[in-house]
C-alpha atoms as a PDB file:
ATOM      1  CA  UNK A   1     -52.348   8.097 -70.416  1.00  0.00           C
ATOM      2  CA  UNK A   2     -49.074   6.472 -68.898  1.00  0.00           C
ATOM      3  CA  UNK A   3     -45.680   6.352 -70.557  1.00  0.00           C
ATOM      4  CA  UNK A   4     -43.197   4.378 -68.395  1.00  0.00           C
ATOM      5  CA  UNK A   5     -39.759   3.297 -69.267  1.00  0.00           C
ATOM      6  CA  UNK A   6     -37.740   0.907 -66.809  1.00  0.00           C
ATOM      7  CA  UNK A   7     -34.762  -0.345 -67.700  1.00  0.00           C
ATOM      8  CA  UNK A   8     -31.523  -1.307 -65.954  1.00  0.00           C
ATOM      9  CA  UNK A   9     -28.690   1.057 -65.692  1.00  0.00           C
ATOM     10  CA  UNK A  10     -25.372   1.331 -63.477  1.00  0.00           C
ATOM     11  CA  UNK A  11     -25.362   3.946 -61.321  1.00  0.00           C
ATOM     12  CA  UNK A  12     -22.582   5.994 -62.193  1.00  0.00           C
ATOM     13  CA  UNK A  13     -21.888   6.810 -58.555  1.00  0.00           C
ATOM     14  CA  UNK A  14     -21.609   3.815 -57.145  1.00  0.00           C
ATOM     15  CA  UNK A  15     -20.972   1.315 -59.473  1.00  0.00           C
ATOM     16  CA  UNK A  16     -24.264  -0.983 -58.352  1.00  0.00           C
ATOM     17  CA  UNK A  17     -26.621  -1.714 -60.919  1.00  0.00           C
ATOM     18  CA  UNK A  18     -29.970  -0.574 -60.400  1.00  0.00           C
ATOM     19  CA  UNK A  19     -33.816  -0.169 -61.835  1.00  0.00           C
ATOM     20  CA  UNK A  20     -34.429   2.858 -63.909  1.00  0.00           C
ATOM     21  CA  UNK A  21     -37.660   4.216 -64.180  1.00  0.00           C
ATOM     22  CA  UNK A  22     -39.353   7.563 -65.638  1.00  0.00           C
ATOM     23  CA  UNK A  23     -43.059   7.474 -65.585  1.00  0.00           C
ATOM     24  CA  UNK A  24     -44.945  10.268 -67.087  1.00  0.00           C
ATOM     25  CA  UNK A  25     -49.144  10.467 -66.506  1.00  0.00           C
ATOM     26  CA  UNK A  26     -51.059  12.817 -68.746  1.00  0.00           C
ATOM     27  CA  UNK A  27     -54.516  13.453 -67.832  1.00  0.00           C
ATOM     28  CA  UNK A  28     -57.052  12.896 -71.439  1.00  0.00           C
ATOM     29  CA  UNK A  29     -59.862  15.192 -72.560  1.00  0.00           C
ATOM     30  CA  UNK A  30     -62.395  13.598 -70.076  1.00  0.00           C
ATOM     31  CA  UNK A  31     -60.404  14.298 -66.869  1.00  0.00           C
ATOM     32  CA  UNK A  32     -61.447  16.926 -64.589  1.00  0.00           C
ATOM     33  CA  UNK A  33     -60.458  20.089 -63.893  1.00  0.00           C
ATOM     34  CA  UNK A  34     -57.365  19.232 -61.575  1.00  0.00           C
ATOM     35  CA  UNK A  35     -55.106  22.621 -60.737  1.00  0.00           C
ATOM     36  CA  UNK A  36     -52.688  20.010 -59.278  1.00  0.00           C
ATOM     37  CA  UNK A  37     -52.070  15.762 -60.593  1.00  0.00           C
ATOM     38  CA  UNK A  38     -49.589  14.376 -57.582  1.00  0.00           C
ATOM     39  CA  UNK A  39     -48.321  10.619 -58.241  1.00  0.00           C
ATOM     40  CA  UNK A  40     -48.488   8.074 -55.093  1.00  0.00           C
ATOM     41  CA  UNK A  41     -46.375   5.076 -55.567  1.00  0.00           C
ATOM     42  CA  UNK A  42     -46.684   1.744 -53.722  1.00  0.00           C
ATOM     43  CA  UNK A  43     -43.911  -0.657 -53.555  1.00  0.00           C
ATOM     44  CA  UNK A  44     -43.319  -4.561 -52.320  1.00  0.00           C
ATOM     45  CA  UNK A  45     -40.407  -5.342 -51.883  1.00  0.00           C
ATOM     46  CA  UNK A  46     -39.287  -9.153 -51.870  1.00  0.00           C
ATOM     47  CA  UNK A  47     -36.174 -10.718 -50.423  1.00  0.00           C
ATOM     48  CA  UNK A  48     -34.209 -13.873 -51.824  1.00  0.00           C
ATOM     49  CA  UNK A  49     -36.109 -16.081 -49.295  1.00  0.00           C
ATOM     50  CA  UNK A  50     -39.601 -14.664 -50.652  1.00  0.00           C
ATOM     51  CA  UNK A  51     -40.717 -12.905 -47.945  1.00  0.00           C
ATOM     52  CA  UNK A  52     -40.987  -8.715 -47.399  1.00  0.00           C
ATOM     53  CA  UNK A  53     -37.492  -6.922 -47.006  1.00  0.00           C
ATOM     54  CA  UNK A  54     -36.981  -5.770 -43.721  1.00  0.00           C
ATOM     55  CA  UNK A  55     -36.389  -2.075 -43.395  1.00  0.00           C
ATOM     56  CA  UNK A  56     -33.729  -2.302 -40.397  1.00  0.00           C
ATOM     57  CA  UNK A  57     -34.453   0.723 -37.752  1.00  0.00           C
ATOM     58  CA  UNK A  58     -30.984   2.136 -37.998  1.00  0.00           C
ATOM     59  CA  UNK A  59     -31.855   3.181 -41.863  1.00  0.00           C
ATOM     60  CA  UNK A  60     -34.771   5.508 -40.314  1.00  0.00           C
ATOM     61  CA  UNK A  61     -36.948   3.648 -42.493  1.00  0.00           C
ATOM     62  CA  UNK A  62     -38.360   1.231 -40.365  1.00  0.00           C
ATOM     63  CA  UNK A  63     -41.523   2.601 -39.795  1.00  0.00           C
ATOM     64  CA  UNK A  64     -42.393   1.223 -43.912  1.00  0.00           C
ATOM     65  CA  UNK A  65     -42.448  -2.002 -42.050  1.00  0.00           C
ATOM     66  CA  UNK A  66     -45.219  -1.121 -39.928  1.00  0.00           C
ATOM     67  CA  UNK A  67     -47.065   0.392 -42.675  1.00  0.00           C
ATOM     68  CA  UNK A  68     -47.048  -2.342 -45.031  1.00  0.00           C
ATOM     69  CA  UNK A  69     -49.954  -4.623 -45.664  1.00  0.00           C
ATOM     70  CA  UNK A  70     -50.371  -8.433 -45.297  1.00  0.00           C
ATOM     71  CA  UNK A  71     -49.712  -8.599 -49.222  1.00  0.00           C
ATOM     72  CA  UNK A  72     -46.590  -6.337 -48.336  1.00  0.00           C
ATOM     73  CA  UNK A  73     -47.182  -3.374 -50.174  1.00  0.00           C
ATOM     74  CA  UNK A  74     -46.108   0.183 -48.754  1.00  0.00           C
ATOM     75  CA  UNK A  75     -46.523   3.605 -49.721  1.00  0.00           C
ATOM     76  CA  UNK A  76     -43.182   4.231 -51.264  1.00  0.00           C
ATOM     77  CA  UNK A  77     -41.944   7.757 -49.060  1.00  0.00           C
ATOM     78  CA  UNK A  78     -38.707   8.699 -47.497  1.00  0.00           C
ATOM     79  CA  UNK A  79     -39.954   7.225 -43.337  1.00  0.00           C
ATOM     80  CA  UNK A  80     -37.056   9.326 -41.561  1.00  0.00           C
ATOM     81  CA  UNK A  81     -39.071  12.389 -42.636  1.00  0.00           C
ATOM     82  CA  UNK A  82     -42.064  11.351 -40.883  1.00  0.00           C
ATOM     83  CA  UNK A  83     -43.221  10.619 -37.314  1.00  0.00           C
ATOM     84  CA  UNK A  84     -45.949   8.578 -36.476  1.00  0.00           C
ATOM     85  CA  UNK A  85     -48.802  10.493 -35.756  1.00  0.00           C
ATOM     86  CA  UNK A  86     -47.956  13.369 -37.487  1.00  0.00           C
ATOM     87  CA  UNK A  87     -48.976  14.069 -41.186  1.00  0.00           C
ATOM     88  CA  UNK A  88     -47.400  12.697 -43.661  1.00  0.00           C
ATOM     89  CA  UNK A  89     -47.218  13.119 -47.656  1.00  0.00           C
ATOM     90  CA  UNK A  90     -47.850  10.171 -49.725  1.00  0.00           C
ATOM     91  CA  UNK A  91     -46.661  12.005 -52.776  1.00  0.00           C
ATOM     92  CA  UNK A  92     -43.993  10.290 -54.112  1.00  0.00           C
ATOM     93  CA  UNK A  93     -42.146  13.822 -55.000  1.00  0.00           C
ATOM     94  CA  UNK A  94     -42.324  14.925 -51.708  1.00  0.00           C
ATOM     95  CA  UNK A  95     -39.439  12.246 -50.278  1.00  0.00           C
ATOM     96  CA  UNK A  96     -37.778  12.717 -53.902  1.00  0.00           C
ATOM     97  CA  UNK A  97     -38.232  15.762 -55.339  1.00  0.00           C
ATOM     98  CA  UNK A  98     -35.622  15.051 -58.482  1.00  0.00           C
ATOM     99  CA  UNK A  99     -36.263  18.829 -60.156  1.00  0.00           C
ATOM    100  CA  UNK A 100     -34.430  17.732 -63.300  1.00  0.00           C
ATOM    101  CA  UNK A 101     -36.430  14.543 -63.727  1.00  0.00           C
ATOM    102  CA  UNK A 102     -39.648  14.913 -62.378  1.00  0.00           C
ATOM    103  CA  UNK A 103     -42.888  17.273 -61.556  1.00  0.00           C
ATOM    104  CA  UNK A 104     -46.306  17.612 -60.877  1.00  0.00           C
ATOM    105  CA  UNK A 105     -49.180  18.117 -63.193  1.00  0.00           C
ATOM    106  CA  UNK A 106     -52.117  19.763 -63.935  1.00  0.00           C
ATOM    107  CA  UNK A 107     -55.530  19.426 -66.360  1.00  0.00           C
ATOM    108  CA  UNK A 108     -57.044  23.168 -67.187  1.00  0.00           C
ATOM    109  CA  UNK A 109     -59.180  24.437 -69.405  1.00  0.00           C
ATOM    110  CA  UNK A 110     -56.662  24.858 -72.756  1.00  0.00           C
ATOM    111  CA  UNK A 111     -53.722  23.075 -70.754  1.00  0.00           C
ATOM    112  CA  UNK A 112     -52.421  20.093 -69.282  1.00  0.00           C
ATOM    113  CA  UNK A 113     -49.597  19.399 -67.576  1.00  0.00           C
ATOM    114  CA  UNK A 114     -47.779  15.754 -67.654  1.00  0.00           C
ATOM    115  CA  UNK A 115     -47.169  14.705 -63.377  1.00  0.00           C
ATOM    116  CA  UNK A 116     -44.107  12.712 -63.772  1.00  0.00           C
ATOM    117  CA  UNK A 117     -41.459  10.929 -61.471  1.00  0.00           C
ATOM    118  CA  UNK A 118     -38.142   9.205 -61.527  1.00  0.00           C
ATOM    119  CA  UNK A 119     -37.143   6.244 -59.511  1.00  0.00           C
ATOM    120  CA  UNK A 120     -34.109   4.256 -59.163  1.00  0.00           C
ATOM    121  CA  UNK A 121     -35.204   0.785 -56.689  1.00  0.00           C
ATOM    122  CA  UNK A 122     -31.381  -0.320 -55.345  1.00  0.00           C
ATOM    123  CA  UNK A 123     -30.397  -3.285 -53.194  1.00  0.00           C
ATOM    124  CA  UNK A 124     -30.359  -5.710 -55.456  1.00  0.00           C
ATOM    125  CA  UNK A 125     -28.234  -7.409 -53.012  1.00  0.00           C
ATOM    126  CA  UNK A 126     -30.676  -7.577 -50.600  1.00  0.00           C
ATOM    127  CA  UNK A 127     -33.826  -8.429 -52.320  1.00  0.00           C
ATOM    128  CA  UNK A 128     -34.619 -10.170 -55.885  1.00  0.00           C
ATOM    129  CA  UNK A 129     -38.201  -8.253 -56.575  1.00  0.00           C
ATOM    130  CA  UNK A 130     -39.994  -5.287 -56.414  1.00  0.00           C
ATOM    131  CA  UNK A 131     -43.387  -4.894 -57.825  1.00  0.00           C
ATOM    132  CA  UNK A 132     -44.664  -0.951 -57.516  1.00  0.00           C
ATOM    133  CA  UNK A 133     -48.336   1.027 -58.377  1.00  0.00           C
ATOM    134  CA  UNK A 134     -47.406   4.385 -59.525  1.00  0.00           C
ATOM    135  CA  UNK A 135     -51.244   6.309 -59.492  1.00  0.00           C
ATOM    136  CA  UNK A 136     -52.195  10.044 -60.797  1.00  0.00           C
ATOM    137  CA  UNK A 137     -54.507  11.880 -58.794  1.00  0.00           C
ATOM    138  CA  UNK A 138     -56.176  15.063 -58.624  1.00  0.00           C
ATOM    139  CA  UNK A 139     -55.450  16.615 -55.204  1.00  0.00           C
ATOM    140  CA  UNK A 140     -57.927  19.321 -55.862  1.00  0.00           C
ATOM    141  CA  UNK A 141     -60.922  16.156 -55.356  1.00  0.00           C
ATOM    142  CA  UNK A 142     -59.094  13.196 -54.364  1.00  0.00           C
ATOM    143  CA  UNK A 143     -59.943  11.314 -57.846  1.00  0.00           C
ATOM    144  CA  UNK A 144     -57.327   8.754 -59.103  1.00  0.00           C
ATOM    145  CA  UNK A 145     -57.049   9.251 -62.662  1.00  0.00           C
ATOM    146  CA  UNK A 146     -55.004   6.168 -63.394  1.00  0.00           C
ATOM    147  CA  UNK A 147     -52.226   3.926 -62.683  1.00  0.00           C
ATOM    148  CA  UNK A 148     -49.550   2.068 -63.700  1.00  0.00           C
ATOM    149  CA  UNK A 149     -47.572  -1.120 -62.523  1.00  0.00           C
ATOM    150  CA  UNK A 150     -43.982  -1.979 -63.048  1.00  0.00           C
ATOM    151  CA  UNK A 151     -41.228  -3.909 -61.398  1.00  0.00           C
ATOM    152  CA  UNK A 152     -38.741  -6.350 -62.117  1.00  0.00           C
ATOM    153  CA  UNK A 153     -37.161  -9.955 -60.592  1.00  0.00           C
ATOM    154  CA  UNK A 154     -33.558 -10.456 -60.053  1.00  0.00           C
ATOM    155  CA  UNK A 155     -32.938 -14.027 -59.680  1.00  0.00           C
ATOM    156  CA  UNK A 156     -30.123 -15.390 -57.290  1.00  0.00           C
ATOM    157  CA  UNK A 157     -28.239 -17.070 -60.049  1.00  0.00           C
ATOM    158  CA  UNK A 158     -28.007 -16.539 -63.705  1.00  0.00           C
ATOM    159  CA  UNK A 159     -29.002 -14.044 -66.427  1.00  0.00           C
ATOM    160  CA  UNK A 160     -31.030 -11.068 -65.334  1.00  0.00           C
ATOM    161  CA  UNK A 161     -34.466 -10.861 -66.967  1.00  0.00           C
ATOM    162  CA  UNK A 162     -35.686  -7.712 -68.759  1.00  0.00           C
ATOM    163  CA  UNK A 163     -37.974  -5.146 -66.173  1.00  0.00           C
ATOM    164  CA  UNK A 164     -41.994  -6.891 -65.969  1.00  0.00           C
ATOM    165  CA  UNK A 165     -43.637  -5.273 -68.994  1.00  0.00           C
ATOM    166  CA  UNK A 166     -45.666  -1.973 -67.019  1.00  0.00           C
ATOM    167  CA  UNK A 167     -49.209  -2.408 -67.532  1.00  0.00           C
ATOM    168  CA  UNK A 168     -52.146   0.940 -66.824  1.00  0.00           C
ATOM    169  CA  UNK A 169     -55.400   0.395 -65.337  1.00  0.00           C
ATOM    170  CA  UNK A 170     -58.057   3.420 -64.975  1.00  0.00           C
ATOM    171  CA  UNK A 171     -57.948   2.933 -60.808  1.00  0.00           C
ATOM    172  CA  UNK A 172     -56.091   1.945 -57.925  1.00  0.00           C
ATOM    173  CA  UNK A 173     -55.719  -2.092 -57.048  1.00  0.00           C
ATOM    174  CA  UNK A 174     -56.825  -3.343 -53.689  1.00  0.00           C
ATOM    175  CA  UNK A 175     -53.278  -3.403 -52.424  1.00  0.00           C
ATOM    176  CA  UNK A 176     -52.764   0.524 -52.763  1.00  0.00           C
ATOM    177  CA  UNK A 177     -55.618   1.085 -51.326  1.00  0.00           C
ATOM    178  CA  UNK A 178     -54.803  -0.826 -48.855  1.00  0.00           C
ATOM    179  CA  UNK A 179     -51.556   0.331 -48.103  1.00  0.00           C
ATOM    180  CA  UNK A 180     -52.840   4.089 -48.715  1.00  0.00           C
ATOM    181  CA  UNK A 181     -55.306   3.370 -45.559  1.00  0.00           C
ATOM    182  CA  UNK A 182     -52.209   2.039 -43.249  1.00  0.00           C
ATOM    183  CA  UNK A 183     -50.255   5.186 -44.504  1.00  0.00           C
ATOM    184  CA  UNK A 184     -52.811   7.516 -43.713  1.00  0.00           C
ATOM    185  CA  UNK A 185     -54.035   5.466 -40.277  1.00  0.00           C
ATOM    186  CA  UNK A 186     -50.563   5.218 -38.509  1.00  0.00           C
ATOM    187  CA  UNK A 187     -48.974   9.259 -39.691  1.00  0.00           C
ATOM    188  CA  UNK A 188     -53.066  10.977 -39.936  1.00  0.00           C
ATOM    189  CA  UNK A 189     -54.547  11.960 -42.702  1.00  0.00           C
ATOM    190  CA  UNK A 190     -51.740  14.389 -44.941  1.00  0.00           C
ATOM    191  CA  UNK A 191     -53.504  18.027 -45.694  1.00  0.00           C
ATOM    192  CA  UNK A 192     -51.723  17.892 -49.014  1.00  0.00           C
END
């Protein structure tokens, strides 16, 4: 079962108004026996012209846009800690850890454990969408467990609309699969 509030917030850094998210996943009574529940998020991110942002190479994060799908989804990690052809964690947690916020799950006999995660999309400036697939899964078997979607739309001019209502589905859409396959094909296959 997902619980997922978005909402937007000012970051009280910087000033720049961005997309708050904490989405919690909690594994129900027919789950399996999963020691450890890891969340994989994919993201799209859409510019003001409509097509994919552009992750420019000096931000170290230019190999998302050779991982992204026709669609334009990516799996959502921190690229500068990766190298192509080298492993690579999908886990969302593992490019943002956020202790305070966030952690990973688990579904034993006579406890479970919520997997959680915090994210804050910024650059509003720079693109007006972002749609994003937050999924459980067991890493002891692979299994998804479930997943949720969420997002929001900035449009160029006027009011900003509330976040897209998130919506939970028991498996992964085509798209994260599809992105999880160009993940895994250009870094290898991640151990964890």
């Amino acid at each position: 079962m997902w619980r997922v509030d978005v909402h937007w917030a000012i970051d009280p850094e910087d000033g720049e108004s961005v997309l708050a998210a904490h989405l919690a996943f909690t594994p129900n009574a027919a789950a399996p026996i999963c020691r450890s529940v890891r969340i994989i998020q994919v993201a799209n991110m859409t510019t003001r012209s409509g097509r994919p942002c552009e992750w420019p190479s000096l931000s170290g994060e230019s190999d998302r846009n050779l991982t992204r799908t026709l669609a334009g989804f990516y799996v959502d990690h921190e690229a500068a800690k990766c190298a192509k052809g080298k492993p690579c964690s999908p886990y969302y947690r593992d490019s943002w850890p956020l202790p305070d916020e966030s952690h990973d799950g688990a579904h034993l006999p006579g406890k479970t454990v919520s997997a959680s995660m915090a994210d804050y999309p910024f650059g509003w400036d720079d693109f007006q969408q972002v749609s994003l697939e937050a999924c459980a899964r067991c890493v002891d078997n692979g299994q998804f467990l479930g997943c949720a979607d969420w997002g929001a739309f900035w449009p160029l001019v006027g009011n900003r609309p509330p976040p897209f209502t998130p919506t939970a589905s028991n498996a992964p859409s085509r798209s994260f699969r599809a992105a999880l396959r160009l993940f895994d094909s250009f870094y290898g296959m991640s151990r964890s």
